[in-house]
C-alpha atoms as a PDB file:
ATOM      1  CA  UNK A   1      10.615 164.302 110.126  1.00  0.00           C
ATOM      2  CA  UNK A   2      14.598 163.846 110.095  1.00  0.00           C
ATOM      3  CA  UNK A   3      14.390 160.223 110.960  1.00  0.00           C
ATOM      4  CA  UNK A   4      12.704 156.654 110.100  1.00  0.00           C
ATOM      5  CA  UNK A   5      12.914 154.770 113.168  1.00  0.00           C
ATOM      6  CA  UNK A   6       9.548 153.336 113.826  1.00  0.00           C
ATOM      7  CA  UNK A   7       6.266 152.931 111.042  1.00  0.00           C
ATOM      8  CA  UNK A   8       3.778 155.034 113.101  1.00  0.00           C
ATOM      9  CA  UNK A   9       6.682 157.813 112.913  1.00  0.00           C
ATOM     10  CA  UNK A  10       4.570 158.120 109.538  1.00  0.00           C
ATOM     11  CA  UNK A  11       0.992 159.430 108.971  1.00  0.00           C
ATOM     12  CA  UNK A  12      -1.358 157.869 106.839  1.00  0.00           C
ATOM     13  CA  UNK A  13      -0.607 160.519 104.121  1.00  0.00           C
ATOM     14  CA  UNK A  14       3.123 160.229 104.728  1.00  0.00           C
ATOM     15  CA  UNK A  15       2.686 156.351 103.979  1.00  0.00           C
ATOM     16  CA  UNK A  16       0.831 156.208 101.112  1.00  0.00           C
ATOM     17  CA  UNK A  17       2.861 158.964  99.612  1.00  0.00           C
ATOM     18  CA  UNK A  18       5.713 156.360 100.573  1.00  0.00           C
ATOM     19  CA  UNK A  19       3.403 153.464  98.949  1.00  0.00           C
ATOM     20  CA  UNK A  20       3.275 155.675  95.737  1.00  0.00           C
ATOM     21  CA  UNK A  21       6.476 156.472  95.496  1.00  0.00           C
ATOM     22  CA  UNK A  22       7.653 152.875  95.881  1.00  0.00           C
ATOM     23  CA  UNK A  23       5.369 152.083  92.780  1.00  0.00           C
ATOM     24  CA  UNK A  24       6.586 154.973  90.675  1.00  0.00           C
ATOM     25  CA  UNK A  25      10.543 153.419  91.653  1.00  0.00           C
ATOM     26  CA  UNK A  26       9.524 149.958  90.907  1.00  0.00           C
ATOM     27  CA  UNK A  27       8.335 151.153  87.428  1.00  0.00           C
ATOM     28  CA  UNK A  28      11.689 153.337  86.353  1.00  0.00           C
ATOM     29  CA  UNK A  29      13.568 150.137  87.462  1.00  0.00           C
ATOM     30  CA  UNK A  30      11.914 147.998  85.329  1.00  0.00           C
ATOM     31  CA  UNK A  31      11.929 150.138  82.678  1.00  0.00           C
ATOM     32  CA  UNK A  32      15.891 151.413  83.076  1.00  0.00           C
ATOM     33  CA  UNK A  33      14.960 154.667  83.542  1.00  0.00           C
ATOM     34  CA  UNK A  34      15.468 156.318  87.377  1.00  0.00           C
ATOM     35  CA  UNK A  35      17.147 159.115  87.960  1.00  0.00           C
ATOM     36  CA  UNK A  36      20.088 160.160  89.898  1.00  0.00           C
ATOM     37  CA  UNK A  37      18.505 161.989  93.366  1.00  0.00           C
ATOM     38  CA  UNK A  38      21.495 160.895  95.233  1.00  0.00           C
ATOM     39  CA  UNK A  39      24.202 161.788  92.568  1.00  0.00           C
ATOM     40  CA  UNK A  40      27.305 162.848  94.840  1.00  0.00           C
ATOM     41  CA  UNK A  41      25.962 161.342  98.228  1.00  0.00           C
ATOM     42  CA  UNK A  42      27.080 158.817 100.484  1.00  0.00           C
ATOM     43  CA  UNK A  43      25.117 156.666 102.793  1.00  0.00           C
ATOM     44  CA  UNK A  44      27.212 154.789 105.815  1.00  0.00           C
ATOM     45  CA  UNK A  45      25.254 151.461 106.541  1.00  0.00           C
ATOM     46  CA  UNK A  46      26.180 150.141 109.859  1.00  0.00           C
ATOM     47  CA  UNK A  47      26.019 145.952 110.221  1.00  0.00           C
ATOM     48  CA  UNK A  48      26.100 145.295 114.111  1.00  0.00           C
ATOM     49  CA  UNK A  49      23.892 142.244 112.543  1.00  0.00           C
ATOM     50  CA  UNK A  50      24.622 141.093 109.568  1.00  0.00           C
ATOM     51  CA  UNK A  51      22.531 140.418 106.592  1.00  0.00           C
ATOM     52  CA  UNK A  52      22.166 139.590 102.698  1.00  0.00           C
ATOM     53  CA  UNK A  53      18.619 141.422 101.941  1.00  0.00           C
ATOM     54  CA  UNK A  54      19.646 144.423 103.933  1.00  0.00           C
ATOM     55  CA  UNK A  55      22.829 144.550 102.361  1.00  0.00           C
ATOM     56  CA  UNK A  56      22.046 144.115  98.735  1.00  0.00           C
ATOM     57  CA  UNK A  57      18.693 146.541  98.780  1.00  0.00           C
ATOM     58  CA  UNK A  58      20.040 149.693 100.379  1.00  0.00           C
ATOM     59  CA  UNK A  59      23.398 149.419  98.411  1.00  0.00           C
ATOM     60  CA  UNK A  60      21.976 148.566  94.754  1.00  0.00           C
ATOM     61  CA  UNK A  61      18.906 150.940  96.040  1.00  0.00           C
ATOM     62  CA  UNK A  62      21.633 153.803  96.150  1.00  0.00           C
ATOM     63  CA  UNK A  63      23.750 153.316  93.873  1.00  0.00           C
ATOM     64  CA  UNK A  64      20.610 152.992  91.315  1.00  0.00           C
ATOM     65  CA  UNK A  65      19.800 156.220  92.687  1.00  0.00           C
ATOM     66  CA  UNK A  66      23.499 157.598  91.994  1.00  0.00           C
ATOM     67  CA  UNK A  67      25.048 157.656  95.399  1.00  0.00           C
ATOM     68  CA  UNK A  68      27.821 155.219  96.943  1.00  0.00           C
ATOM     69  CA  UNK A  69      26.725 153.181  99.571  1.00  0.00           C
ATOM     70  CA  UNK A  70      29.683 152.273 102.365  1.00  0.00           C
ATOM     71  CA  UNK A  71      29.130 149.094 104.224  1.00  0.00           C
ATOM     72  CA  UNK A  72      30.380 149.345 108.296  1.00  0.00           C
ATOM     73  CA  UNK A  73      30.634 145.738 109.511  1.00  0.00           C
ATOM     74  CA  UNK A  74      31.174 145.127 113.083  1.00  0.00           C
ATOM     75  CA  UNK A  75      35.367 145.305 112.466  1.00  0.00           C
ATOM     76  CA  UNK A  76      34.503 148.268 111.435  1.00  0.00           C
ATOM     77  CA  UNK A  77      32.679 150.234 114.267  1.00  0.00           C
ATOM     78  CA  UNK A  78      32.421 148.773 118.041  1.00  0.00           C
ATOM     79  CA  UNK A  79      29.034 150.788 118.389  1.00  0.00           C
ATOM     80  CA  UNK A  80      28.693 151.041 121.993  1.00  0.00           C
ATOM     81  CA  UNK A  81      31.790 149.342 122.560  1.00  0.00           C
ATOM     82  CA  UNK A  82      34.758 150.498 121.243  1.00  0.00           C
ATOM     83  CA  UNK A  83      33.328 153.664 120.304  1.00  0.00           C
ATOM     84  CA  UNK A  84      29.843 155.540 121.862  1.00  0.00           C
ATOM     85  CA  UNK A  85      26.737 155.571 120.003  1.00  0.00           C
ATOM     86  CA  UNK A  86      26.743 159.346 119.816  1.00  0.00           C
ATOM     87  CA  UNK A  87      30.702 159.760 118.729  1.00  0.00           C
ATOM     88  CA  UNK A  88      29.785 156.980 115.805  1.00  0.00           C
ATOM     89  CA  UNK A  89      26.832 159.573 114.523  1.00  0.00           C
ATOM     90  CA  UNK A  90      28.865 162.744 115.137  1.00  0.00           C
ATOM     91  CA  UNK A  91      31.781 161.637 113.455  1.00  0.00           C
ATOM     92  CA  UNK A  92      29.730 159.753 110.292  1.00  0.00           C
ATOM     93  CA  UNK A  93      27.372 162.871 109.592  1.00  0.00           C
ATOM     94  CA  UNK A  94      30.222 164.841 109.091  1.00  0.00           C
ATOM     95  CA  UNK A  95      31.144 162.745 105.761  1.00  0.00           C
ATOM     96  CA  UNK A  96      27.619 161.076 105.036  1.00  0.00           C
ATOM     97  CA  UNK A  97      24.539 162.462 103.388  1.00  0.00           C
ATOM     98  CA  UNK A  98      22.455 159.503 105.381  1.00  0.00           C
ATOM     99  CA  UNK A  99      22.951 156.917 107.973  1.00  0.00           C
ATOM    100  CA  UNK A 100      21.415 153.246 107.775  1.00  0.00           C
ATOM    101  CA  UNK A 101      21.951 150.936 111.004  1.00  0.00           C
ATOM    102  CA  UNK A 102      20.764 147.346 111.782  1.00  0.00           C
ATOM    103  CA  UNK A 103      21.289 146.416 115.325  1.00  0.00           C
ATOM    104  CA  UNK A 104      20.740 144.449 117.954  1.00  0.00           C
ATOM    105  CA  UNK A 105      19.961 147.064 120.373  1.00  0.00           C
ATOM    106  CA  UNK A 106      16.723 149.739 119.819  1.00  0.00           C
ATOM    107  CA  UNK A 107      18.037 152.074 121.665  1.00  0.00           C
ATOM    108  CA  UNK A 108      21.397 152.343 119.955  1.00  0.00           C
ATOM    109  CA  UNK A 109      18.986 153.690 117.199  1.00  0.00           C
ATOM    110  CA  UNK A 110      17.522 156.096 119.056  1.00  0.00           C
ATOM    111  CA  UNK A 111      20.749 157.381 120.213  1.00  0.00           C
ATOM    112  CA  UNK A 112      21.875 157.244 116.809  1.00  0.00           C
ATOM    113  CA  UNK A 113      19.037 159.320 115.448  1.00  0.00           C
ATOM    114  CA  UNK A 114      19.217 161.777 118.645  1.00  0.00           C
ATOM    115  CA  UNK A 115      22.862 162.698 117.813  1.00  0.00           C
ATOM    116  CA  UNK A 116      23.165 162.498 113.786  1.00  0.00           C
ATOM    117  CA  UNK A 117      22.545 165.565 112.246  1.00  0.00           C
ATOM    118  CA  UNK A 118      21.939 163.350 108.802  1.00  0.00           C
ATOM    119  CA  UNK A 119      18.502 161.695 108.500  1.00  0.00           C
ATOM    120  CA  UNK A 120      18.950 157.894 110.304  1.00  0.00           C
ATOM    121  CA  UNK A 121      17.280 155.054 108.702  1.00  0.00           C
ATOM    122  CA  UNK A 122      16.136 151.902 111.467  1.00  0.00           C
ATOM    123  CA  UNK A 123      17.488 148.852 109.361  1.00  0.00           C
ATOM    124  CA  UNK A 124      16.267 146.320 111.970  1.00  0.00           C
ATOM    125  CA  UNK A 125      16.400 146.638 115.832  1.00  0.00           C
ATOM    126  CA  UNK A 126      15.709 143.747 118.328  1.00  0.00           C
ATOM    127  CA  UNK A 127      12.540 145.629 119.241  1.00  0.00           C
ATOM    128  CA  UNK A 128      11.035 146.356 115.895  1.00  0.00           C
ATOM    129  CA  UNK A 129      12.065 145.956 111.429  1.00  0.00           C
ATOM    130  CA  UNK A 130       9.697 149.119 110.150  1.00  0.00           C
ATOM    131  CA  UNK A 131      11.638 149.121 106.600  1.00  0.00           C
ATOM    132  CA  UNK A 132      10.467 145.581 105.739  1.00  0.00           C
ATOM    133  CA  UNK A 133       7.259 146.589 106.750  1.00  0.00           C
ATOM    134  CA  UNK A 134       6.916 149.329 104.685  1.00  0.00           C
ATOM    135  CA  UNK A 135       8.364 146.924 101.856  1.00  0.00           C
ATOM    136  CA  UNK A 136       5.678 144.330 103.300  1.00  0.00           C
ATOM    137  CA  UNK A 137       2.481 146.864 102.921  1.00  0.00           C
ATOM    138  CA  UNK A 138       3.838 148.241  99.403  1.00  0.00           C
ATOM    139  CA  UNK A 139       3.661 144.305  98.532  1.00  0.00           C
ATOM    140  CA  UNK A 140       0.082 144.189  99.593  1.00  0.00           C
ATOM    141  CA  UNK A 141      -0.938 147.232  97.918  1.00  0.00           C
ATOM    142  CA  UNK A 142       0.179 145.836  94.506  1.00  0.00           C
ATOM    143  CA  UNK A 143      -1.969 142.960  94.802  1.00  0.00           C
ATOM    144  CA  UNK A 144      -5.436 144.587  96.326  1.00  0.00           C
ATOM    145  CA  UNK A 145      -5.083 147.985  95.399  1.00  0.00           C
ATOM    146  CA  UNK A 146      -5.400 148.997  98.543  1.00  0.00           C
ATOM    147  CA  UNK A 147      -4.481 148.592 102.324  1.00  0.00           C
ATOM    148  CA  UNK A 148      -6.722 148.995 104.397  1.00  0.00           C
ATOM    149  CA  UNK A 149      -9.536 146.519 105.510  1.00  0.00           C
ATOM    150  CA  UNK A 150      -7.457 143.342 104.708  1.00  0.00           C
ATOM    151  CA  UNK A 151      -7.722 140.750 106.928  1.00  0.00           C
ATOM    152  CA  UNK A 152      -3.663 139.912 107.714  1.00  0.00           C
ATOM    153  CA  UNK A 153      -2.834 136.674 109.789  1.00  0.00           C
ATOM    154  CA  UNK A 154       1.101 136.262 111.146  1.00  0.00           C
ATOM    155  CA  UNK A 155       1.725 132.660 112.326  1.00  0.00           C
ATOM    156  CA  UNK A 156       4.639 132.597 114.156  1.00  0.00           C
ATOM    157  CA  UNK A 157       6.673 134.117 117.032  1.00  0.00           C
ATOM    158  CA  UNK A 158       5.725 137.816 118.361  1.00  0.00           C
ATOM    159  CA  UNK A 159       9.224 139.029 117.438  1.00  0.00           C
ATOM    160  CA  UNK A 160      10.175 142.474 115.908  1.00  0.00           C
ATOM    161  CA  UNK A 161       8.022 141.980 112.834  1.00  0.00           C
ATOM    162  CA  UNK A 162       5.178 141.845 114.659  1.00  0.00           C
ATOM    163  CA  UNK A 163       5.891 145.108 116.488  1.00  0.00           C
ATOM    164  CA  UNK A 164       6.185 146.657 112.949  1.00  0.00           C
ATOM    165  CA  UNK A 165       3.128 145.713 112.221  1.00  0.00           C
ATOM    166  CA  UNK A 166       1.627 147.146 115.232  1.00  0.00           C
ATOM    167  CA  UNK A 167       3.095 150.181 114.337  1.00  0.00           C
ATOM    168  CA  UNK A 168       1.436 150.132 110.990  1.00  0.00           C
ATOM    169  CA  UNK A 169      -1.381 149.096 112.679  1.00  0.00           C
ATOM    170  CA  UNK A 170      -1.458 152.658 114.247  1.00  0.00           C
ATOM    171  CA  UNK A 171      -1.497 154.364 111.346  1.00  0.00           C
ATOM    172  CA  UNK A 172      -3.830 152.465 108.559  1.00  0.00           C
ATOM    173  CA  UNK A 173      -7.147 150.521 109.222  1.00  0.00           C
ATOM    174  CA  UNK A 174      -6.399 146.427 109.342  1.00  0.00           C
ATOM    175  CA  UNK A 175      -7.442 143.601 110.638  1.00  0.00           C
ATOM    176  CA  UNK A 176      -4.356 142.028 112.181  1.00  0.00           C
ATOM    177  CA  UNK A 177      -4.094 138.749 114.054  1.00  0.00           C
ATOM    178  CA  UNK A 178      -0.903 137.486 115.403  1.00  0.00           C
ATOM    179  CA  UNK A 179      -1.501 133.545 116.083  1.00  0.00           C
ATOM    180  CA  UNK A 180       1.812 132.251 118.653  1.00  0.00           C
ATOM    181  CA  UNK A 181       1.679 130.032 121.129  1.00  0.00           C
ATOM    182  CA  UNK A 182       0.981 130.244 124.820  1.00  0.00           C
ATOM    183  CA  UNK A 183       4.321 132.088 126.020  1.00  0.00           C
ATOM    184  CA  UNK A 184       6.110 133.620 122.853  1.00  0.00           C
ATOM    185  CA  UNK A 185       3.492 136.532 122.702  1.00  0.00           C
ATOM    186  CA  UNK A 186       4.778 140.422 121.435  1.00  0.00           C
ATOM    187  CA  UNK A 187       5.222 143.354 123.546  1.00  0.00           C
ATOM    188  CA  UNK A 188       1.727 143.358 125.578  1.00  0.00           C
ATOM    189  CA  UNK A 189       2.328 147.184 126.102  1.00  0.00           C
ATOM    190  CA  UNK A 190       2.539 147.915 122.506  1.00  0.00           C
ATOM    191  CA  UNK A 191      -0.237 145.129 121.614  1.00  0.00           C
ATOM    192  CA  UNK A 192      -2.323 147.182 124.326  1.00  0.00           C
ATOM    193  CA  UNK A 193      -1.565 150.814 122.862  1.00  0.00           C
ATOM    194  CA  UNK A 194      -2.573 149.349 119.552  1.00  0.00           C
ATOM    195  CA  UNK A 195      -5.794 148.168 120.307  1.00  0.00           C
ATOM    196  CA  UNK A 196      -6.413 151.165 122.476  1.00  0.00           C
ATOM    197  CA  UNK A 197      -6.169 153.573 119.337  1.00  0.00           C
ATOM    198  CA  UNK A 198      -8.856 151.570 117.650  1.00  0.00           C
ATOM    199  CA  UNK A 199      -7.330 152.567 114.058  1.00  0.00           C
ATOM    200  CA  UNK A 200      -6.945 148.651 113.000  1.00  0.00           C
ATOM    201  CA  UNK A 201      -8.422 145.579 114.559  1.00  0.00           C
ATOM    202  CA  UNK A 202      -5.875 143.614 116.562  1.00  0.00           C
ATOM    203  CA  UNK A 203      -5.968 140.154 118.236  1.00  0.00           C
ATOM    204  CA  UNK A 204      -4.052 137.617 119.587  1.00  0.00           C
ATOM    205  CA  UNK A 205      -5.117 133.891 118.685  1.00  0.00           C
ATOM    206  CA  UNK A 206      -2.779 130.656 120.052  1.00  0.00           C
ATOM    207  CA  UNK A 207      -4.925 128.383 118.073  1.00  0.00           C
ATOM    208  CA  UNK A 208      -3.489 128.812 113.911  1.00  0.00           C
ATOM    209  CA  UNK A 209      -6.139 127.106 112.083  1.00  0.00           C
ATOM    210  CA  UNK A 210      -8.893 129.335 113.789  1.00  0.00           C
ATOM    211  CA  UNK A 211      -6.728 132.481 113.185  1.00  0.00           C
ATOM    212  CA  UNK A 212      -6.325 132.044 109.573  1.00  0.00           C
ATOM    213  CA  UNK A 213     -10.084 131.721 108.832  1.00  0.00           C
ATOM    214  CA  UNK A 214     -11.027 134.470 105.994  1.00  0.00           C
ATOM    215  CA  UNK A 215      -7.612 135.774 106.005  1.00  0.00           C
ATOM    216  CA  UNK A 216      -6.418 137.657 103.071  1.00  0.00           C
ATOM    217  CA  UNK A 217      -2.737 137.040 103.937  1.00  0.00           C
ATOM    218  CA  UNK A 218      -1.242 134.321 105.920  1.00  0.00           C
ATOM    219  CA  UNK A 219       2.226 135.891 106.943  1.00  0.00           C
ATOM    220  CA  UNK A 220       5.403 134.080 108.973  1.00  0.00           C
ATOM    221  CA  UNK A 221       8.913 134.079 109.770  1.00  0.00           C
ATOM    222  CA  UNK A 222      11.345 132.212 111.255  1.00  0.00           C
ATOM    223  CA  UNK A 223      10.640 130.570 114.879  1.00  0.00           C
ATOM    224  CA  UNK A 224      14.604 131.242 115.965  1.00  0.00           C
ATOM    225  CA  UNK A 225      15.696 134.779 114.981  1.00  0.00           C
ATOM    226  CA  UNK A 226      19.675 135.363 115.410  1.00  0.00           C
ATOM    227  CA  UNK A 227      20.987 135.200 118.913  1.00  0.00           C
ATOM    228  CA  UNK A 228      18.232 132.329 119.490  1.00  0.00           C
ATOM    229  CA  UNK A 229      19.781 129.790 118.284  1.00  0.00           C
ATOM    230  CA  UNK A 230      20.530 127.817 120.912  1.00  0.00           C
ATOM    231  CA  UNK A 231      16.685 127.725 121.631  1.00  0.00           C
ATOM    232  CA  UNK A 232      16.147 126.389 118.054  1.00  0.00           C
ATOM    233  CA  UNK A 233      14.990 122.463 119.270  1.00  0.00           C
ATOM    234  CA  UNK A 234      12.222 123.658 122.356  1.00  0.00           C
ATOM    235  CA  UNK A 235      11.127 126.352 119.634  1.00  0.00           C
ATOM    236  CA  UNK A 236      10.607 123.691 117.031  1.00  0.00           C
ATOM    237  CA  UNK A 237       8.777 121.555 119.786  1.00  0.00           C
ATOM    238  CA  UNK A 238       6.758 124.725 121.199  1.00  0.00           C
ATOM    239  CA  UNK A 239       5.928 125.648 117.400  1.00  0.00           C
ATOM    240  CA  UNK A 240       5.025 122.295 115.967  1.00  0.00           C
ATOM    241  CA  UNK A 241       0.824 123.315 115.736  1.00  0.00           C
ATOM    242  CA  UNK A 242       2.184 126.543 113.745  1.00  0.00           C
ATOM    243  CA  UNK A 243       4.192 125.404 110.486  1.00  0.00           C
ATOM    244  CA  UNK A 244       2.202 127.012 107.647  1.00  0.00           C
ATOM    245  CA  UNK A 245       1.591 124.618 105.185  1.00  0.00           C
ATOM    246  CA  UNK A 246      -0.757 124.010 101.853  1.00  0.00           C
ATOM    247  CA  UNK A 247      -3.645 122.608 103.902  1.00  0.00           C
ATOM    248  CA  UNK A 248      -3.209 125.992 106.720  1.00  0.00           C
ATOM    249  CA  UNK A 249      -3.305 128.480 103.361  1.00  0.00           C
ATOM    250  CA  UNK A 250      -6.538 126.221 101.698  1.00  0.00           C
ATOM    251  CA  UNK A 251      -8.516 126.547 105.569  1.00  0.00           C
ATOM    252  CA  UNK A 252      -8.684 130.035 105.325  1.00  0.00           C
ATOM    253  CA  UNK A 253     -11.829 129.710 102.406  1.00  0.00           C
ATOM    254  CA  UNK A 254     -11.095 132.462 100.553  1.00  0.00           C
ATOM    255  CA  UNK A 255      -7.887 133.344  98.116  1.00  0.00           C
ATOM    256  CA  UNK A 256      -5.172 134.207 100.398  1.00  0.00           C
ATOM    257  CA  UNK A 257      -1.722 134.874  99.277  1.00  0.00           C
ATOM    258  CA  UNK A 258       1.285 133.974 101.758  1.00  0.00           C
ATOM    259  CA  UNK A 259       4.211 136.230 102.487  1.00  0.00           C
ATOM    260  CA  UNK A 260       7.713 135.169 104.742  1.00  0.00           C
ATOM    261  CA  UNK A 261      10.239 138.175 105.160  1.00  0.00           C
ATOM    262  CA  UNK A 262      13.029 135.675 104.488  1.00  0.00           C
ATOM    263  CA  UNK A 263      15.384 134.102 104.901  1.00  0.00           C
ATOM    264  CA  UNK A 264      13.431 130.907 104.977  1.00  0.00           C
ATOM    265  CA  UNK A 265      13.932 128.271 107.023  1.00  0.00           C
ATOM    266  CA  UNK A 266      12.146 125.674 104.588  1.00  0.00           C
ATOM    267  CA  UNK A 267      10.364 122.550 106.329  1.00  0.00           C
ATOM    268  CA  UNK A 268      10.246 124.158 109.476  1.00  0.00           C
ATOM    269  CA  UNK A 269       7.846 127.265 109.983  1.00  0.00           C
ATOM    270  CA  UNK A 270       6.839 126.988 106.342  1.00  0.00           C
ATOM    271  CA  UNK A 271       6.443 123.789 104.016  1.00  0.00           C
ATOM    272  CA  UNK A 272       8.210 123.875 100.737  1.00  0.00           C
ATOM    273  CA  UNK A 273       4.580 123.976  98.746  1.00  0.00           C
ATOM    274  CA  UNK A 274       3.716 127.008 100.441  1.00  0.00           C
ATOM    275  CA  UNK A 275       7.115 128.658  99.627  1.00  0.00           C
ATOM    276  CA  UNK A 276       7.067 127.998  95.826  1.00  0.00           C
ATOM    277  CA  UNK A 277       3.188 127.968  95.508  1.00  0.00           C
ATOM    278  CA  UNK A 278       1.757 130.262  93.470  1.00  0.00           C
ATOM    279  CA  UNK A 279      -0.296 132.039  95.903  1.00  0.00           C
ATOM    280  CA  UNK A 280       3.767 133.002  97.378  1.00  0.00           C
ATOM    281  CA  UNK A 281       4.095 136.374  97.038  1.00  0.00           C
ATOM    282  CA  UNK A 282       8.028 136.333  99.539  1.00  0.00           C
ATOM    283  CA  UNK A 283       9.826 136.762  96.796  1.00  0.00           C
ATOM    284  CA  UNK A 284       7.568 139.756  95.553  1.00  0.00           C
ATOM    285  CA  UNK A 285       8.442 141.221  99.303  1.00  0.00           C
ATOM    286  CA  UNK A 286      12.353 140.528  98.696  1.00  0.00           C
ATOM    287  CA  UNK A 287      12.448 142.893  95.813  1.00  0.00           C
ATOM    288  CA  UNK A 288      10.549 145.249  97.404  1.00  0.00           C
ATOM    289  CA  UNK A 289      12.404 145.948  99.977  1.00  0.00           C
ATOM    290  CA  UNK A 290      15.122 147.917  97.409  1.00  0.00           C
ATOM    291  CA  UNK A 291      11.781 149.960  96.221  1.00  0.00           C
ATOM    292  CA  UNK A 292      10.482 151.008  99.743  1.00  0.00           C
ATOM    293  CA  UNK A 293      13.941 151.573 101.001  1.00  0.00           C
ATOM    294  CA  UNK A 294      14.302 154.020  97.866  1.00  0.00           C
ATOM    295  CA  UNK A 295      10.645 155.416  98.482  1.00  0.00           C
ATOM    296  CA  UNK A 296      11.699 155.748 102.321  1.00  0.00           C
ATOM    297  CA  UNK A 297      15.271 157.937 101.562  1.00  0.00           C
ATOM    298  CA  UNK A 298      14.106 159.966  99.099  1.00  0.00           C
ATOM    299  CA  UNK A 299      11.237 160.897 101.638  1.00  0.00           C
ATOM    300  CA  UNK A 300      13.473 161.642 104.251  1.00  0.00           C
ATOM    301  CA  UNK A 301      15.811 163.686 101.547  1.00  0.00           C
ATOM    302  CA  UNK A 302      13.244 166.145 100.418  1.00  0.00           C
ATOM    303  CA  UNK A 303      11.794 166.648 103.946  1.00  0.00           C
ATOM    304  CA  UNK A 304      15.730 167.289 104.753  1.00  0.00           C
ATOM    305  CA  UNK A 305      15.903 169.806 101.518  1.00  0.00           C
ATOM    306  CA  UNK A 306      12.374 171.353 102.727  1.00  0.00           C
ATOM    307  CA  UNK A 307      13.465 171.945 106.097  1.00  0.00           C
END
């Protein structure tokens, strides 16, 4: 395995040996005491779309682990544009260790991964997020103990974080329930390969309140992700039954802890209460994300070394 583009690129060993290794990170962070894996590498991050969690986790991630982290803003490279997808990897594998790219488009990624002879990390794609999932999962897995058999609820639109957790969905046993209204469903196609595996249990609810019933997490993001903007007023209209507030988290009658992959946008998909509740574990899954994107690199480093 050269690449992580996707979550069920992983098997179940693969991500719980991601999982542990995330923990073990965490720890040696807290305690001032990693080591240096990545002393005299370089990883080029490429930011087609920008932003600040992305940024600040796989930079501070790398430097922590001893490596220099170079951020590529669009000014930078015209991937696809000014320059092809497979030039930009040819030319950045000769003088990087590793190759991190958020973009708009998922098959840029592909390409990306296809021509890099470096191991390419999927930062975020239109089409699917599978680091923040991984971050997501690790988040879980510190407050259960465990993974699998959790009832998780998203409330919200079937966007790219929902197709992550599909993914994941293919790999460890859930129960996972996507609750959107009529219209602003996820990829049916990857919905229907899900289900068709049988690993997890997957569903898709439009009512919220009967969704969330015995759920273990109540997850959501934000109704208009970039380049929807403009759609921002019919999405608040269209999403008006799905704002996860105090009295959605207390239907669910059990304890259920609420997660948001930030950023927030606060008294519209989520209620301030929720945010800063203590049953709020998004800020738990912000830090994280530096921990699994460590866990994922040094993963993809030793397979690299092995191979």
């Amino acid at each position: 395995m050269k690449d992580f583009l996707h979550v069920s690129d992983l098997t179940k060993d693969e991500l719980m040996e991601i999982i542990s290794e995330s923990a073990r990170l965490k720890s040696s962070f807290i305690n001032k005491a990693e080591g240096k894996p990545f002393h005299n590498h370089s990883l080029a991050m490429i930011f087609q779309k920008p932003s600040a969690r992305t940024r600040v986790s796989f930079e501070t991630g790398f430097f922590r682990l001893g490596g220099h982290a170079l951020y590529l803003g669009p000014n930078d490279i015209g991937i696809g544009k000014r320059e092809s997808v497979a030039d930009v990897a040819r030319v950045l594998s000769r003088f990087n260790d590793m190759i991190m790219a958020r973009v708009f488009d998922h098959s840029h990624i592909l390409e990306l991964a296809e021509f890099a002879t470096v191991p390419v990390i999927n930062g975020l794609t239109d089409y699917n997020h599978p680091c923040q999932i991984v971050a997501d999962i690790f988040t879980v897995y510190e407050q259960f103990g465990t993974v699998e058999g959790l009832k998780i609820v998203y409330v919200g639109d079937g966007n790219n974080i929902v197709h992550s957790w599909f993914e994941l969905c293919q790999v460890i046993g859930i129960n996972f329930v996507v609750a959107c209204p009529e219209g602003y469903s996820p990829d049916m196609d990857l919905y229907s390969k899900t289900k068709e595996l049988g690993m997890s249990e997957v569903s898709i609810n439009h009512d919220p309140f009967d969704a969330v019933l015995g759920a273990d997490i109540v997850y959501t993001d934000v109704w208009a992700s970039m380049g929807q903007k403009e759609e921002a007023n019919r999405r608040r209209d269209d999403f008006s039954e799905f704002q996860v507030t105090d009295g959605m988290i207390k239907s669910t009658g059990k304890t259920t802890y609420f997660m948001h992959c930030l950023p927030a946008e606060r008294g519209v998909e989520v209620t301030d209460d929720v945010c800063d509740a203590p049953y709020s574990i998004m800020f738990d899954q912000a830090e994280n994300r530096m921990h699994a994107q460590n866990s994922i690199m040094t993963f993809l480093s030793a397979n690299q070394s092995a191979s």
